[in-house]
N, C-alpha and C. Protein backbone atom coordinates (compact mmCIF):
# COMPACT_ATOMS: atom_id res chain seq x y z
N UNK A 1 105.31 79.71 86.72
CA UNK A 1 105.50 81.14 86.58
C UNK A 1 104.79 81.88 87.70
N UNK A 2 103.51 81.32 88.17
CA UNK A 2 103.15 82.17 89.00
C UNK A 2 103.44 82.46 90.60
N UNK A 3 103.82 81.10 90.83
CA UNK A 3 104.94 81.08 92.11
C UNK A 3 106.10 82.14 91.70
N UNK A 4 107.18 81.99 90.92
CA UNK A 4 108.00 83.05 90.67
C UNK A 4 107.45 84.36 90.65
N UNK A 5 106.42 84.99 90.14
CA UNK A 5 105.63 86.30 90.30
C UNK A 5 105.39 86.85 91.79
N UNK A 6 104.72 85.59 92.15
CA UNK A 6 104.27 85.65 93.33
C UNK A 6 105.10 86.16 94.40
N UNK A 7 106.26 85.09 95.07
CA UNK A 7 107.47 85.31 95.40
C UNK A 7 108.28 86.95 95.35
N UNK A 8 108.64 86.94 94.16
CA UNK A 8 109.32 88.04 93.54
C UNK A 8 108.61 89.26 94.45
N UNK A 9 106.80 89.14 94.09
CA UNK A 9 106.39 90.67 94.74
C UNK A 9 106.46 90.43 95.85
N UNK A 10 106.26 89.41 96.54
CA UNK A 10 106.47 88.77 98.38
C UNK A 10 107.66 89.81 98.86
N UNK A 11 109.18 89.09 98.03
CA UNK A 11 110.32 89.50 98.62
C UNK A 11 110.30 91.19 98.07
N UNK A 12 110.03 91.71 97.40
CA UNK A 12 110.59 92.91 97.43
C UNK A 12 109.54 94.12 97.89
N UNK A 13 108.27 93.44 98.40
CA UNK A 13 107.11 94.12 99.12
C UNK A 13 106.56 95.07 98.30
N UNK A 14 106.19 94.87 97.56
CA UNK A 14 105.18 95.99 96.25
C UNK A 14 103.92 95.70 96.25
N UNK A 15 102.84 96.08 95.92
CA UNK A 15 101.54 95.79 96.05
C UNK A 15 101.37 95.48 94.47
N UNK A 16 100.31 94.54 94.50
CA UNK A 16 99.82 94.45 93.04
C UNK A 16 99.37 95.39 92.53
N UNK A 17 98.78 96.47 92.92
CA UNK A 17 98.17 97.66 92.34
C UNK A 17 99.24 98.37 91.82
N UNK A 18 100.45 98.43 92.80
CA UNK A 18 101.67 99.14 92.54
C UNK A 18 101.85 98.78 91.00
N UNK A 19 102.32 97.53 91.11
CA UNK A 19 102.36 96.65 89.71
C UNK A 19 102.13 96.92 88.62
N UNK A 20 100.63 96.71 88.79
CA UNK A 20 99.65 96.65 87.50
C UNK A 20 99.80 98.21 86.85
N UNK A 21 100.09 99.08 88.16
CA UNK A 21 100.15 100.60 87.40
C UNK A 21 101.61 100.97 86.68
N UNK A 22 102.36 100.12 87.27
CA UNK A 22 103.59 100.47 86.91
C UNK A 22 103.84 99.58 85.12
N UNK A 23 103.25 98.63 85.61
CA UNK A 23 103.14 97.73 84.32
C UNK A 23 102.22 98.06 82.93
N UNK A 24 101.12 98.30 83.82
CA UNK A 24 99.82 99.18 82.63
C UNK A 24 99.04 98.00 82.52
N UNK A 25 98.65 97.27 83.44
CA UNK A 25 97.74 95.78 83.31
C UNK A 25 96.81 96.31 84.41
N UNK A 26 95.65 95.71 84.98
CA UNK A 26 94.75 95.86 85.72
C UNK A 26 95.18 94.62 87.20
N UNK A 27 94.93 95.17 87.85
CA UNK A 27 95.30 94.54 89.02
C UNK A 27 94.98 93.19 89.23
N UNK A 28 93.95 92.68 88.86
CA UNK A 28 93.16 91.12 88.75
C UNK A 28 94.33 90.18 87.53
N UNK A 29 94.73 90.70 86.90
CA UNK A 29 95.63 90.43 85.85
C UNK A 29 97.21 90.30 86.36
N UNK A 30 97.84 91.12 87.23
CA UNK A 30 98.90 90.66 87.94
C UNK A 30 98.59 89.66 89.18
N UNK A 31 97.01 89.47 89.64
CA UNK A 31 96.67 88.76 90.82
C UNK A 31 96.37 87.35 90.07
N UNK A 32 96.02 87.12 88.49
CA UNK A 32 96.24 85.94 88.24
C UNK A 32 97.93 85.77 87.94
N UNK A 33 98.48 86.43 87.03
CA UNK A 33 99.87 85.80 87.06
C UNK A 33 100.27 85.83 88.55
N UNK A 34 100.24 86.09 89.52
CA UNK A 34 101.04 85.41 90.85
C UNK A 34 100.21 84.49 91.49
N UNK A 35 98.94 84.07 91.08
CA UNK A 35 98.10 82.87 91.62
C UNK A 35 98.47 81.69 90.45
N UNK A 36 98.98 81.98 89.41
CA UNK A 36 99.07 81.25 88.29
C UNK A 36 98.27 80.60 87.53
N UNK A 37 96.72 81.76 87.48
CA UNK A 37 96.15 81.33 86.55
C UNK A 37 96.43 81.55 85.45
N UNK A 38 97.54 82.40 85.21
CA UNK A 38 97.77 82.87 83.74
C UNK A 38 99.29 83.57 83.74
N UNK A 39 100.12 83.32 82.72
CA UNK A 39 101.10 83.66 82.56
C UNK A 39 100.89 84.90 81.78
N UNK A 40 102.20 85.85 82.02
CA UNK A 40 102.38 86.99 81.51
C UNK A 40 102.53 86.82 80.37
N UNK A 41 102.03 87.73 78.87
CA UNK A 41 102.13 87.81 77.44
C UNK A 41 103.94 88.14 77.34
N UNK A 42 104.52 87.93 76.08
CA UNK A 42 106.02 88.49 76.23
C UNK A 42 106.00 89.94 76.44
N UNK A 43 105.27 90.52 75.90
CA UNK A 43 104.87 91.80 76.11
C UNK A 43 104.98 92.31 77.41
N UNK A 44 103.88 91.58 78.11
CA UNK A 44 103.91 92.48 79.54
C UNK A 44 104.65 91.30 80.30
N UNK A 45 105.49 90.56 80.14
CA UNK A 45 106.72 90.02 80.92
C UNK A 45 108.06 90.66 80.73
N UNK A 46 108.06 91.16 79.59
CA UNK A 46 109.29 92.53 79.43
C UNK A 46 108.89 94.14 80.10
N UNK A 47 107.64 94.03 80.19
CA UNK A 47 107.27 95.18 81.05
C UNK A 47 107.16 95.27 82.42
N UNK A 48 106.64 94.05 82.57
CA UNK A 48 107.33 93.23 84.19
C UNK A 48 108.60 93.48 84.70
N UNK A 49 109.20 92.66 84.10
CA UNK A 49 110.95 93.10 84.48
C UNK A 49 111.18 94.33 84.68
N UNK A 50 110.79 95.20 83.74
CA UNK A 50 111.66 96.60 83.40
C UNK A 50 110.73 97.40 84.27
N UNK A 51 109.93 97.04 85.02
CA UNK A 51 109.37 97.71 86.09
C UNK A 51 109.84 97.29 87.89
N UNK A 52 110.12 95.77 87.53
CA UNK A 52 110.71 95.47 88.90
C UNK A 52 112.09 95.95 88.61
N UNK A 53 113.19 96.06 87.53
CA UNK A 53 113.82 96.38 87.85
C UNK A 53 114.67 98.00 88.18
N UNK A 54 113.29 98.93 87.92
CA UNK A 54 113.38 99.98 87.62
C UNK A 54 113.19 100.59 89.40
N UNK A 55 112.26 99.56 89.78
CA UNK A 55 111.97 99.69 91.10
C UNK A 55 113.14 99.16 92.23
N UNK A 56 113.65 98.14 91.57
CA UNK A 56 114.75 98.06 92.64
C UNK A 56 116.06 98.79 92.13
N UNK A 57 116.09 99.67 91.51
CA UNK A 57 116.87 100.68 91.26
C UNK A 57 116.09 102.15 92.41
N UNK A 58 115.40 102.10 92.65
CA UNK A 58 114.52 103.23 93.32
C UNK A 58 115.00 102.86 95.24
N UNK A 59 114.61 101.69 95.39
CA UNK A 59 115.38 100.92 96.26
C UNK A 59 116.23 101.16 96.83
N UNK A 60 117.60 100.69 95.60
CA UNK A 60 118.91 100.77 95.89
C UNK A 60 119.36 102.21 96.59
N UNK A 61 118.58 103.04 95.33
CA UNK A 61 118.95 104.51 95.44
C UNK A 61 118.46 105.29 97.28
N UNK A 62 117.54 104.85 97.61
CA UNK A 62 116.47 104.87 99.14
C UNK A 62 117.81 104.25 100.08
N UNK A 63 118.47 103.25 99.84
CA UNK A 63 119.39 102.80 100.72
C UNK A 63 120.48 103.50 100.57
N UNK A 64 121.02 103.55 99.46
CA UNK A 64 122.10 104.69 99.48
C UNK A 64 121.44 106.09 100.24
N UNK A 65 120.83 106.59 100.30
CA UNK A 65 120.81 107.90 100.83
C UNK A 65 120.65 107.89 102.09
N UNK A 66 119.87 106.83 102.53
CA UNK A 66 120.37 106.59 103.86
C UNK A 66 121.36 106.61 104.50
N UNK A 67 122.55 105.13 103.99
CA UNK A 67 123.61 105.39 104.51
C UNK A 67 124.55 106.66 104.63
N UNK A 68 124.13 107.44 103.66
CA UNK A 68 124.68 108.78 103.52
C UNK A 68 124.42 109.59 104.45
N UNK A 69 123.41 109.44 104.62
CA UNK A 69 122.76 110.40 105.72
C UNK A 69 122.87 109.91 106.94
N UNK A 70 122.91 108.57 107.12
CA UNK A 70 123.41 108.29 108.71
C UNK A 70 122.02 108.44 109.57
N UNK A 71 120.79 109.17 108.67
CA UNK A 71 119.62 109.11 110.13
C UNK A 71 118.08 109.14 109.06
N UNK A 72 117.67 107.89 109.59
CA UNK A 72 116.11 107.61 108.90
C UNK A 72 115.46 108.83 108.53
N UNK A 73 115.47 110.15 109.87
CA UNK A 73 114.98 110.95 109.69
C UNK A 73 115.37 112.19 108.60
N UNK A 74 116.82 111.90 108.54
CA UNK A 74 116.76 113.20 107.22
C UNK A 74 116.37 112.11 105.90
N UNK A 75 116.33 110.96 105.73
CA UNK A 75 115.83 110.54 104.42
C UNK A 75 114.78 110.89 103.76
N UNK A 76 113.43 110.66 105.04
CA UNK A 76 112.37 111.17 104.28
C UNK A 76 111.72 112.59 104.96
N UNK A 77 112.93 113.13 105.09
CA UNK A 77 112.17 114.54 105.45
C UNK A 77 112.20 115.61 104.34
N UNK A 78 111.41 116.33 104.37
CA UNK A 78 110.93 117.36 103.03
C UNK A 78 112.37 117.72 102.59
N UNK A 79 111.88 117.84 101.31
CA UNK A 79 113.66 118.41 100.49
C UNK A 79 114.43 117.58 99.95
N UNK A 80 114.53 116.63 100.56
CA UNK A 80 115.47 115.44 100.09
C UNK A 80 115.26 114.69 98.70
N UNK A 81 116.37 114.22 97.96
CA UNK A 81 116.17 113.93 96.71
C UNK A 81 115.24 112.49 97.08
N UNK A 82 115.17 111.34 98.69
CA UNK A 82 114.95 110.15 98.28
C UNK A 82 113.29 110.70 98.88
N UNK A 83 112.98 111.88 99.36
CA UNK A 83 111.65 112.00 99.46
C UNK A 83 111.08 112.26 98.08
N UNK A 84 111.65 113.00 97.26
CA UNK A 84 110.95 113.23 96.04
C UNK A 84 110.46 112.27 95.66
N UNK A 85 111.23 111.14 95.44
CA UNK A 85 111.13 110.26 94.24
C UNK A 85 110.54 108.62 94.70
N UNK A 86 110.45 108.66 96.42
CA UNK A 86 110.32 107.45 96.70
C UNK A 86 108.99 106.79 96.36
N UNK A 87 108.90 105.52 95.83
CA UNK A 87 107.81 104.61 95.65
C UNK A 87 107.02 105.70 94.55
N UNK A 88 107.67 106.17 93.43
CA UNK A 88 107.32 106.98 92.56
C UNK A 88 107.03 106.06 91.36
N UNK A 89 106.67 105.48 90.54
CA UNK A 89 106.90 104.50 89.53
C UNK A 89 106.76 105.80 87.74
């Protein structure tokens, strides 16, 4: 499990702090589940998910507005719906 944790935050570049806040665990606590000293409770492995996948919905949405916009610079410039909300958990 903790290779898969591990991995998972690798590929989609989130910080453990990100994590743990998004999750509601303490940061040493997502740094053992991705070292694999300890597996996630069902509890906070359903809170896991529904936070990575809430985040790569945040993502998706960051890439769509891009392509929309055609220029890095109007994405995150003031005003914009993907400045509001980006890396917001």
């Amino acid at each position: 499990m903790g290779e898969l944790v591990r991995m998972t935050l690798q590929q989609v570049c989130i910080s453990l702090k990100h994590v743990a806040r998004g999750v509601g665990v303490s940061q040493d606590t997502v740094k053992g589940w991705s070292m694999g000293r300890t597996d996630p409770s069902p509890e906070n492995r359903a809170a896991l998910v529904a936070f990575l996948r809430a985040h790569s919905e945040k993502v998706a949405g960051l890439a769509d507005d891009l392509e929309r916009s055609g220029s890095p610079e109007a994405l995150f410039s003031s005003g914009t719906r993907a400045s509001s909300r980006a890396w917001r958990s």
